[in-house]
PDB file of N, CA and C in Angstrom:
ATOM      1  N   UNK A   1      14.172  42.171 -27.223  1.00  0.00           N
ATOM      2  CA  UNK A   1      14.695  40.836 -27.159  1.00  0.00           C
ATOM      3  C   UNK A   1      16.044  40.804 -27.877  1.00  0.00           C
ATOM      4  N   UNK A   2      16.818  39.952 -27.354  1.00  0.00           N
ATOM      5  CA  UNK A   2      18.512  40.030 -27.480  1.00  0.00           C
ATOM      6  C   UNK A   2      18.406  38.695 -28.476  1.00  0.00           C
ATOM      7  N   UNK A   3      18.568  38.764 -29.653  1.00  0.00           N
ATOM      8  CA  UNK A   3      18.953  37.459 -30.404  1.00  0.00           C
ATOM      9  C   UNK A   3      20.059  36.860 -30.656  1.00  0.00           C
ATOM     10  N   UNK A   4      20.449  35.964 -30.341  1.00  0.00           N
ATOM     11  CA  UNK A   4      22.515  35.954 -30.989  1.00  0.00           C
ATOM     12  C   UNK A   4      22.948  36.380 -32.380  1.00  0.00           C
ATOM     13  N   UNK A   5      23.595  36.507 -32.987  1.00  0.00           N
ATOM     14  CA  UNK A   5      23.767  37.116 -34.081  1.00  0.00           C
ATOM     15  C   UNK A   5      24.915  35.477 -34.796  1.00  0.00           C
ATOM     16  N   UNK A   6      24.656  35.266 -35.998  1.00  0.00           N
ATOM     17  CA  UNK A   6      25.224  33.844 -36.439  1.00  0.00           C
ATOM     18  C   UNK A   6      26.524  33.828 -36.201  1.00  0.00           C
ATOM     19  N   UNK A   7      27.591  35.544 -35.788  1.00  0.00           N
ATOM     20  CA  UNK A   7      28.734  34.875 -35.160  1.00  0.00           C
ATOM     21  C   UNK A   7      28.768  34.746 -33.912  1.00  0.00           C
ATOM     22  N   UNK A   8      27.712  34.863 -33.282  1.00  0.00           N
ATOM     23  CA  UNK A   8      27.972  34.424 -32.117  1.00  0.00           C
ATOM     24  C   UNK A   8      27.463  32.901 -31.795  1.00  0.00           C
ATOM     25  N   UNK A   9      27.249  32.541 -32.808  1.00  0.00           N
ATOM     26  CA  UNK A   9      26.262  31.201 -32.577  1.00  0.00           C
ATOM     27  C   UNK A   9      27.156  30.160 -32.954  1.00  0.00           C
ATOM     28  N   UNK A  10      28.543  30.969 -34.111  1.00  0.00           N
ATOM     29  CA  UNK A  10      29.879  29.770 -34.456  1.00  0.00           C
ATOM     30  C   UNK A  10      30.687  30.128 -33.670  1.00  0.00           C
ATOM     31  N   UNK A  11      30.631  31.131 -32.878  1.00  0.00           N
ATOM     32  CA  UNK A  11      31.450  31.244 -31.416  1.00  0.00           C
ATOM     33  C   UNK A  11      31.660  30.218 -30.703  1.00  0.00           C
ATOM     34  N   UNK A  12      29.653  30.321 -30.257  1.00  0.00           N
ATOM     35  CA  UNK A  12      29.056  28.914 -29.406  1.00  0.00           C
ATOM     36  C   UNK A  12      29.441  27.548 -29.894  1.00  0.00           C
ATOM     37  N   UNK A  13      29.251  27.525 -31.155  1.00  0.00           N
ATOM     38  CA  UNK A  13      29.827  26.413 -31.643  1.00  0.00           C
ATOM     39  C   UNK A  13      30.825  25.529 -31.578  1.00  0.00           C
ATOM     40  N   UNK A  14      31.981  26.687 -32.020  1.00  0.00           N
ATOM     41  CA  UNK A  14      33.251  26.454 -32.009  1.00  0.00           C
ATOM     42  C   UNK A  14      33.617  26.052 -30.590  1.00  0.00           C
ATOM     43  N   UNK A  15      33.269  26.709 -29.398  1.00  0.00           N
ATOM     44  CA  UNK A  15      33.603  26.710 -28.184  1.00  0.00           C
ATOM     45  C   UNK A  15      33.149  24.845 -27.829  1.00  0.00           C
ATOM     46  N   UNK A  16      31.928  24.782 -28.134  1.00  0.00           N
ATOM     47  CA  UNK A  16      31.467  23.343 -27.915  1.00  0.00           C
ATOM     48  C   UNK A  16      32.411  22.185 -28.022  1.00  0.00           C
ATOM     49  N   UNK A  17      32.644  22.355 -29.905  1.00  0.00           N
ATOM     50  CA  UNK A  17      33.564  21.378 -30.407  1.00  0.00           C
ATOM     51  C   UNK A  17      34.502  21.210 -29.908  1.00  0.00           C
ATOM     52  N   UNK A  18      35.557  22.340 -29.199  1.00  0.00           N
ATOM     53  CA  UNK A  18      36.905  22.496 -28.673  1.00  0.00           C
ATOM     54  C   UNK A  18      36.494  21.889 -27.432  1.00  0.00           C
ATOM     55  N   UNK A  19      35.595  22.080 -26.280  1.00  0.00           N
ATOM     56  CA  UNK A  19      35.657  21.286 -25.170  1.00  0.00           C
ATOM     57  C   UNK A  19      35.206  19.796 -25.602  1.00  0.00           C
ATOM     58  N   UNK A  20      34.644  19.423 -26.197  1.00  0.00           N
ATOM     59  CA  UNK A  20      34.453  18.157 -26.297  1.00  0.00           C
ATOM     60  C   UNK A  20      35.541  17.383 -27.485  1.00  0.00           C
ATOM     61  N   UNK A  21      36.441  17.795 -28.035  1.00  0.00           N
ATOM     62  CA  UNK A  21      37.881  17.142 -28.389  1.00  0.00           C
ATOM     63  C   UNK A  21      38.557  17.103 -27.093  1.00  0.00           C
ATOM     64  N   UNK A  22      38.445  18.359 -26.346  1.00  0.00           N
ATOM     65  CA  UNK A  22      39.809  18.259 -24.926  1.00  0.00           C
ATOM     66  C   UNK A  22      39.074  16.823 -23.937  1.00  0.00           C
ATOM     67  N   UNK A  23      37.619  16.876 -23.887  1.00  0.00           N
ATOM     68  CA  UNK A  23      37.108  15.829 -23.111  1.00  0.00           C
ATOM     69  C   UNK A  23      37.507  14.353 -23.956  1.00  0.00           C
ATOM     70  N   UNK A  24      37.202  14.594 -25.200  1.00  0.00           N
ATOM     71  CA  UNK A  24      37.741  13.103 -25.993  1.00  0.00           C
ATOM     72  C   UNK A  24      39.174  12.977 -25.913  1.00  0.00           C
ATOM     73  N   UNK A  25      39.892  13.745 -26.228  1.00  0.00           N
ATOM     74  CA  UNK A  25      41.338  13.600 -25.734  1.00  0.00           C
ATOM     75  C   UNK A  25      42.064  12.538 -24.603  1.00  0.00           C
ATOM     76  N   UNK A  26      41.236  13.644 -23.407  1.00  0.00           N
ATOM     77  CA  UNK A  26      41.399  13.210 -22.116  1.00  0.00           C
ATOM     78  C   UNK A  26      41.142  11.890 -21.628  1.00  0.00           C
ATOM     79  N   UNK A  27      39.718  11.456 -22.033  1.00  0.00           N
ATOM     80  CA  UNK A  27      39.373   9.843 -21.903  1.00  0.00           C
ATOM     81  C   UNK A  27      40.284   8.888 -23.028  1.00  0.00           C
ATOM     82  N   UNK A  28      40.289   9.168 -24.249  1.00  0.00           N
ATOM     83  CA  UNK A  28      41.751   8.330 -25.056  1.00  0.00           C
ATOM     84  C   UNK A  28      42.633   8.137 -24.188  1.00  0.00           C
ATOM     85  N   UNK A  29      43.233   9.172 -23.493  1.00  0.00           N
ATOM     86  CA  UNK A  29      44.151   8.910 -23.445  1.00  0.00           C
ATOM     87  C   UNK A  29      44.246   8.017 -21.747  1.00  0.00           C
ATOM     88  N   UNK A  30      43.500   7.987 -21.270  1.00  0.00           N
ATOM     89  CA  UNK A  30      42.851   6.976 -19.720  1.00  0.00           C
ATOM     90  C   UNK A  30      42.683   5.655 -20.458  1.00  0.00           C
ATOM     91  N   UNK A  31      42.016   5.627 -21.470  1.00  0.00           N
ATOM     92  CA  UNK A  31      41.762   4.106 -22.024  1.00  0.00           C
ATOM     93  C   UNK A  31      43.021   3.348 -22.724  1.00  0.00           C
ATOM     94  N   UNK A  32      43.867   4.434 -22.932  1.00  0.00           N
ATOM     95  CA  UNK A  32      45.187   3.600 -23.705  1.00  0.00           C
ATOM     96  C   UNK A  32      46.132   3.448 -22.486  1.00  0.00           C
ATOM     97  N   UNK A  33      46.421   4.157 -21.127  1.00  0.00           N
ATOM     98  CA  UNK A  33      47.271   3.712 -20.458  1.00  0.00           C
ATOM     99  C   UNK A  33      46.637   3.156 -19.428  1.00  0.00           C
ATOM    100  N   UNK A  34      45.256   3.001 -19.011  1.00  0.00           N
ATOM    101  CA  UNK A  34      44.345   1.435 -18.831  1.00  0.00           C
ATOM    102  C   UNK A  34      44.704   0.379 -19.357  1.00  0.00           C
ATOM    103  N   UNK A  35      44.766   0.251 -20.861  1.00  0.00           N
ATOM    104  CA  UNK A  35      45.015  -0.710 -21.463  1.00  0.00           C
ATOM    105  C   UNK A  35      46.667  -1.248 -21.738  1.00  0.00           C
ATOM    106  N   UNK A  36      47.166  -0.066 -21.560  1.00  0.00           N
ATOM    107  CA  UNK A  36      48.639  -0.705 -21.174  1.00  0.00           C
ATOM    108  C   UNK A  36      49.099  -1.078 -19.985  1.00  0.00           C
ATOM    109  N   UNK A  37      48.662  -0.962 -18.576  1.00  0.00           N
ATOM    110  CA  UNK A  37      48.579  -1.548 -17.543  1.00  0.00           C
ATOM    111  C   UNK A  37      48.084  -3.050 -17.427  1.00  0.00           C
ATOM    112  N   UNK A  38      47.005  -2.812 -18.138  1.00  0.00           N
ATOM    113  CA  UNK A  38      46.259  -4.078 -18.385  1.00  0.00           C
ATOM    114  C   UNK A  38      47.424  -5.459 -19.006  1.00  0.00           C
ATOM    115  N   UNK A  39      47.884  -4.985 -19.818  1.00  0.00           N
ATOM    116  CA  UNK A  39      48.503  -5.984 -20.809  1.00  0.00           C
ATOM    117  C   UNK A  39      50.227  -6.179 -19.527  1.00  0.00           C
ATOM    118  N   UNK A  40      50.569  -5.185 -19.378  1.00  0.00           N
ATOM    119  CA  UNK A  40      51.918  -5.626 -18.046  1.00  0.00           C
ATOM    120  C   UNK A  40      51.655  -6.482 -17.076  1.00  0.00           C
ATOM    121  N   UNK A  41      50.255  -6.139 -16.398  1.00  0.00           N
ATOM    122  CA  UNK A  41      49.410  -7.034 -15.094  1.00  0.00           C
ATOM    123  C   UNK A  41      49.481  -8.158 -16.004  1.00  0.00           C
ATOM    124  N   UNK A  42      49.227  -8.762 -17.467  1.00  0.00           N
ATOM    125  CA  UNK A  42      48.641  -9.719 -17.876  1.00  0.00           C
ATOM    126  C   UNK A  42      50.289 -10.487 -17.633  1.00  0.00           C
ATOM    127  N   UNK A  43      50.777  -9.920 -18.621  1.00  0.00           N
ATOM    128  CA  UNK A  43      52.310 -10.511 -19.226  1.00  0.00           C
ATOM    129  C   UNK A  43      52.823 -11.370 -17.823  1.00  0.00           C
ATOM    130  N   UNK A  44      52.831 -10.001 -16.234  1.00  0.00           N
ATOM    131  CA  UNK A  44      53.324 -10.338 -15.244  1.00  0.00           C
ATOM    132  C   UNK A  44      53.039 -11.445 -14.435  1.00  0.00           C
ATOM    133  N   UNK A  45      51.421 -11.723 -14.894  1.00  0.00           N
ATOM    134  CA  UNK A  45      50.914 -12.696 -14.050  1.00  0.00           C
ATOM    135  C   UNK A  45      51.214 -13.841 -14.987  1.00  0.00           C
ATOM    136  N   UNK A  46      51.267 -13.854 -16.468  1.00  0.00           N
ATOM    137  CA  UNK A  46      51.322 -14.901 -17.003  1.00  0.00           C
ATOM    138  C   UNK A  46      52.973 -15.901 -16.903  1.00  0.00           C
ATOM    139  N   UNK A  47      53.702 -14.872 -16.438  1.00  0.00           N
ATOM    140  CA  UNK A  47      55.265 -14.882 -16.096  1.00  0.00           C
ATOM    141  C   UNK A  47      55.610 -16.022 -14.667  1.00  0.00           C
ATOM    142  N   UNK A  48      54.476 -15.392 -14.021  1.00  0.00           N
ATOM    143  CA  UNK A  48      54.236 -16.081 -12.211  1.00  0.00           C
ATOM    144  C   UNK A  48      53.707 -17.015 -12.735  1.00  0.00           C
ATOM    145  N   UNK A  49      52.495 -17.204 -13.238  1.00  0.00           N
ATOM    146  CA  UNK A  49      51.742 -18.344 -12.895  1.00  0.00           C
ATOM    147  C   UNK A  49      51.760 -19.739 -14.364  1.00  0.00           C
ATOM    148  N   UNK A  50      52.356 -19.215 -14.653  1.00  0.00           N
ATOM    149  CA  UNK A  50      52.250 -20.093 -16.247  1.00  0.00           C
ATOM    150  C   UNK A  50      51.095 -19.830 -17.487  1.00  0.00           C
ATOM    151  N   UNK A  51      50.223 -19.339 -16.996  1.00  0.00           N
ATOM    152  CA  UNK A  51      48.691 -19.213 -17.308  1.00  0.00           C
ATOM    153  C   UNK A  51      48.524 -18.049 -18.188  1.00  0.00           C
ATOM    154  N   UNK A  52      48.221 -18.076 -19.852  1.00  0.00           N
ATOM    155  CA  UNK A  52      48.407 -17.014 -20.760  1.00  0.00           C
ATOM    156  C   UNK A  52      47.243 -16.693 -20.514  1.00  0.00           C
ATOM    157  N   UNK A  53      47.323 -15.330 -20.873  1.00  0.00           N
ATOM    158  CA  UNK A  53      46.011 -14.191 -21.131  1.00  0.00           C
ATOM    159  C   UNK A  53      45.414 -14.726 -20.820  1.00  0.00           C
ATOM    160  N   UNK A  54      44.825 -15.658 -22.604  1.00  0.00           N
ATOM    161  CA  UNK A  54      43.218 -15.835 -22.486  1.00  0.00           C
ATOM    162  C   UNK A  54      43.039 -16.739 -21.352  1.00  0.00           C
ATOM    163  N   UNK A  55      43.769 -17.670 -20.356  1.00  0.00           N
ATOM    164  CA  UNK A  55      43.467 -18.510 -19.753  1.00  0.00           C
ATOM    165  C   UNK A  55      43.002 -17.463 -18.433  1.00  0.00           C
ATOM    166  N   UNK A  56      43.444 -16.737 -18.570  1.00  0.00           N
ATOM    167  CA  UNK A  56      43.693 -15.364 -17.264  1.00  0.00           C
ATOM    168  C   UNK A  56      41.664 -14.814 -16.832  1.00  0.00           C
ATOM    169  N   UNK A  57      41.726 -14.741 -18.179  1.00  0.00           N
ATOM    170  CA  UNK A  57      40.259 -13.921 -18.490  1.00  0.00           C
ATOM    171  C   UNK A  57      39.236 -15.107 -18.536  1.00  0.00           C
ATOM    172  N   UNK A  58      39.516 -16.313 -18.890  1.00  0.00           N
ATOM    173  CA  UNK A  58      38.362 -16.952 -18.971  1.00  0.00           C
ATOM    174  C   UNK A  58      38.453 -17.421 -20.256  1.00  0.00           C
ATOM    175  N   UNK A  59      38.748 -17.001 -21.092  1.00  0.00           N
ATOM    176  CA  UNK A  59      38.848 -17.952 -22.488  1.00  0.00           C
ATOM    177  C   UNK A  59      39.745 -19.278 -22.821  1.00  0.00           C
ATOM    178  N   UNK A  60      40.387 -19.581 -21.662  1.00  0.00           N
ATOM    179  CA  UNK A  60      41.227 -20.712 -22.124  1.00  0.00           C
ATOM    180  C   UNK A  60      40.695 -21.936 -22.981  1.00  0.00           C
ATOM    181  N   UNK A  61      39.245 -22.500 -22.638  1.00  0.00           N
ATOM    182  CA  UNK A  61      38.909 -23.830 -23.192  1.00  0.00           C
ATOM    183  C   UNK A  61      38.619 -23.063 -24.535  1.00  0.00           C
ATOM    184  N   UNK A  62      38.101 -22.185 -25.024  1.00  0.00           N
ATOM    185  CA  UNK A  62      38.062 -21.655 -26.248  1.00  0.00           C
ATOM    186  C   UNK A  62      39.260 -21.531 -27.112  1.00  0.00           C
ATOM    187  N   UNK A  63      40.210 -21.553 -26.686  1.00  0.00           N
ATOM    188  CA  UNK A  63      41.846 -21.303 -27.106  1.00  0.00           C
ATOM    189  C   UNK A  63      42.296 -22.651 -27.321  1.00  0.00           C
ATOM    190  N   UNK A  64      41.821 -23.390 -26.244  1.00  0.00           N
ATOM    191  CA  UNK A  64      42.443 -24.419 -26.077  1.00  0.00           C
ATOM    192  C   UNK A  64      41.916 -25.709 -27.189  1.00  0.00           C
ATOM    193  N   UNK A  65      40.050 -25.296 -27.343  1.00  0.00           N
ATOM    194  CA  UNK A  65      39.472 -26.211 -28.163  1.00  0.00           C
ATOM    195  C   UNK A  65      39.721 -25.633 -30.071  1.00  0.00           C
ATOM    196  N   UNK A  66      40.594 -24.869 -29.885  1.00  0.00           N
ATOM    197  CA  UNK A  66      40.769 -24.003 -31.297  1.00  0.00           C
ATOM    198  C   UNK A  66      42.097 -24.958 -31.885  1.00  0.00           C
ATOM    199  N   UNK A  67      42.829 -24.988 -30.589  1.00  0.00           N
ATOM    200  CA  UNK A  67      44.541 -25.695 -31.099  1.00  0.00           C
ATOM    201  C   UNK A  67      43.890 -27.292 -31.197  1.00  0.00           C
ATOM    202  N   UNK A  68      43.134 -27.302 -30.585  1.00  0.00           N
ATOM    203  CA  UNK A  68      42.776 -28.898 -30.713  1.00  0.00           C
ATOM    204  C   UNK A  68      42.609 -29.342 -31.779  1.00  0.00           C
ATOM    205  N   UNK A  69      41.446 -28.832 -32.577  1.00  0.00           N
ATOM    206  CA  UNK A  69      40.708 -28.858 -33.583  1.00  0.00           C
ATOM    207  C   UNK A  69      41.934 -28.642 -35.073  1.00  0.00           C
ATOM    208  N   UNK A  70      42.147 -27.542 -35.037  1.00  0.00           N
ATOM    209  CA  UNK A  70      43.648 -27.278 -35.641  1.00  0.00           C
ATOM    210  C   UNK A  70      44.632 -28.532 -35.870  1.00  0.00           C
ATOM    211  N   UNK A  71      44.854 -29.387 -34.729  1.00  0.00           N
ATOM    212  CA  UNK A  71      46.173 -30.147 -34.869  1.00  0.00           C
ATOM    213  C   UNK A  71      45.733 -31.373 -35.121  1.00  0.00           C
ATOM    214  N   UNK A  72      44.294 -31.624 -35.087  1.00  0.00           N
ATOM    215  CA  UNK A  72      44.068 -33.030 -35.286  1.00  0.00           C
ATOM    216  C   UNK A  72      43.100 -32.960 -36.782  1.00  0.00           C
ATOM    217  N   UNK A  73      43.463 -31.808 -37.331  1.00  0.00           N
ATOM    218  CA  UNK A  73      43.345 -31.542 -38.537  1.00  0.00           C
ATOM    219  C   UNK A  73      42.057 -32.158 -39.526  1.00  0.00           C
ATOM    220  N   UNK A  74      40.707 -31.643 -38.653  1.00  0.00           N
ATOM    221  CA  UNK A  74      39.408 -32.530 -38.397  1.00  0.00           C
ATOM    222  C   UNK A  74      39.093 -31.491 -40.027  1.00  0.00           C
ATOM    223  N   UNK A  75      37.264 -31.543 -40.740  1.00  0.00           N
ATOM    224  CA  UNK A  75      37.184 -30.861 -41.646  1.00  0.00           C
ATOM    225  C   UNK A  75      36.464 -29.989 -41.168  1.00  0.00           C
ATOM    226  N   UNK A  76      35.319 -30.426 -39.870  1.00  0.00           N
ATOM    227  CA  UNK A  76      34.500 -29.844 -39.417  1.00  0.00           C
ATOM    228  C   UNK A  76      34.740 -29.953 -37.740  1.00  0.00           C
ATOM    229  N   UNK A  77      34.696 -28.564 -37.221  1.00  0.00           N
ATOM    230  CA  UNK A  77      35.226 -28.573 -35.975  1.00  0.00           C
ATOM    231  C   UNK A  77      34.028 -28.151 -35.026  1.00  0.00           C
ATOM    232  N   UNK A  78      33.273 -28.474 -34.249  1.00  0.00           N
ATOM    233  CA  UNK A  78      32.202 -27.972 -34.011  1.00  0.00           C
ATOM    234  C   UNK A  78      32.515 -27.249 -32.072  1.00  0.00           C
TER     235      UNK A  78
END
């Protein structure tokens, strides 16, 4: 019977860690120029249509009931 010998086992090791940084790498770096597409599409549409971000996504009355609350300078805003 063939056993690995412990450098071959930080071989294995090592080999692991190195493909799975190049795989983490690779997806970082999909999610950051995702997310910078994301934010140009946003800016662009908010440019056309008047309509910021959060109004874009769905959060507007949340945004909107935040400035409310804010300017009419209540103690408790519910």
């Amino acid at each position: 019977m063939n056993t690995p010998s412990t450098s071959d086992k930080w071989f294995q090791d090592r080999a692991a860690e190195q493909i799975h940084l190049d795989q983490l790498t690779r997806v970082e770096r999909f999610n950051g120029r995702a997310a910078m597409l994301g934010i140009v599409i946003g800016v662009i549409t908010e440019g056309l249509t008047g309509a910021g971000i959060a109004h874009q996504i769905g959060l507007g009355p949340l945004i909107d009931g935040y400035a409310a609350c804010h300017t009419q300078f209540l103690p408790f805003c519910f």
